[in-house]
Protein backbone atom coordinates (compact mmCIF):
# COMPACT_ATOMS: atom_id res chain seq x y z
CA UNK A 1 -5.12 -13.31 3.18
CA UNK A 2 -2.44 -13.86 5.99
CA UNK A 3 -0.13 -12.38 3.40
CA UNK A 4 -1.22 -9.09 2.97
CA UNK A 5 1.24 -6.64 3.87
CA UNK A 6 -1.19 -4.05 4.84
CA UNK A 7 -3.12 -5.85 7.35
CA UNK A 8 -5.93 -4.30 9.36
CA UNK A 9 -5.11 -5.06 12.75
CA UNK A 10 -5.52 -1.11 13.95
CA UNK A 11 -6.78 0.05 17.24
CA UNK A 12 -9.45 2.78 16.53
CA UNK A 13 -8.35 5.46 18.92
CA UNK A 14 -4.75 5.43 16.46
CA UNK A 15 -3.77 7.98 14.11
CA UNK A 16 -3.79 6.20 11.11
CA UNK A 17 -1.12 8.64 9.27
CA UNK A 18 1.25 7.21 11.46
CA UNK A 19 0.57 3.55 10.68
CA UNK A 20 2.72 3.08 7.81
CA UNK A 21 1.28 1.31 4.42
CA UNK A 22 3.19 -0.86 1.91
CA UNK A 23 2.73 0.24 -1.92
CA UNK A 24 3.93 -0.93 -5.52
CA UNK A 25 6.19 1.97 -6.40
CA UNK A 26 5.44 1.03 -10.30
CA UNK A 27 1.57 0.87 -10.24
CA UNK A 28 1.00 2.49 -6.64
CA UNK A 29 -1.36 -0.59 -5.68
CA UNK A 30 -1.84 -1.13 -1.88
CA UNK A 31 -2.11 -5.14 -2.67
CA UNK A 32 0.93 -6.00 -1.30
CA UNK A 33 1.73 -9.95 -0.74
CA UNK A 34 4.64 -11.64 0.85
CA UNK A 35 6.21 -14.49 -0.18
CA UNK A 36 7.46 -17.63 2.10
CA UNK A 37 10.54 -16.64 2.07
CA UNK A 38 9.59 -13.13 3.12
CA UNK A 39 9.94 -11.14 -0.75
CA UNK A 40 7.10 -8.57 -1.05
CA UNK A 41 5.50 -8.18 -4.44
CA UNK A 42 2.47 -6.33 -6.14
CA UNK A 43 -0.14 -8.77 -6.48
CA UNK A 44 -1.68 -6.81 -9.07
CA UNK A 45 1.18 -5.88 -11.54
CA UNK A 46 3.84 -8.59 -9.79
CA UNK A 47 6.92 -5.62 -9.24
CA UNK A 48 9.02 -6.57 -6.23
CA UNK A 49 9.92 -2.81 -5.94
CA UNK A 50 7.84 -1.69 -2.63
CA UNK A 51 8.10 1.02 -0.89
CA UNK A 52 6.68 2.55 2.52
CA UNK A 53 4.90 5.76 3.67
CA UNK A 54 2.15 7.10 5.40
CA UNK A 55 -1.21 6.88 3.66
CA UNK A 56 -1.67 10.72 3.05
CA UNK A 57 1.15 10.52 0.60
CA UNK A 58 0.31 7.65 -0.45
CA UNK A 59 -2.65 9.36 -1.43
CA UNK A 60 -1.23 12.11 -2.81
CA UNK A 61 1.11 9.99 -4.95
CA UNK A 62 -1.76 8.28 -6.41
CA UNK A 63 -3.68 11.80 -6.88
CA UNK A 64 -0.21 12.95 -8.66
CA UNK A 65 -0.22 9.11 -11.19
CA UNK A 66 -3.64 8.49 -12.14
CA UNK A 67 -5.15 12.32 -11.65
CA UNK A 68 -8.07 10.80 -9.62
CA UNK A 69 -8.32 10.79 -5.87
CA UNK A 70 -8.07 6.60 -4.91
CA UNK A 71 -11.73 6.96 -3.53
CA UNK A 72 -13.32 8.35 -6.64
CA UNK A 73 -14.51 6.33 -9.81
């Protein structure tokens, strides 16, 4: 798991919309691995195309994709 883009080291007492988060642009997955020599991919659908915002658009992006909030089965 030292990989993961999106790692969790976060003080509590931080906004976390300004804490930026690493996404698939083709799937909008969060699972976001790097490589040894530093290329990010998707671990779930493998794209290389990642892209960076804060998690409320995130959110909203995935709301927009899969018309489900990401919380909600």
């Amino acid at each position: 798991m030292q990989n993961l883009k999106n790692n969790c080291n976060i003080e509590s007492n931080e906004n976390y919309n300004d804490i930026p988060v690493y996404y698939c642009s083709h799937c909008l997955s969060l699972n976001i691995m790097i490589l040894d020599d530093n290329t990010d991919y998707c671990d779930n659908c493998g794209s290389t195309d990642i892209e960076s915002t804060d998690i409320l658009t995130w959110e909203k992006l995935y709301k927009e994709k899969y018309k489900k909030d990401f919380n909600k089965e």
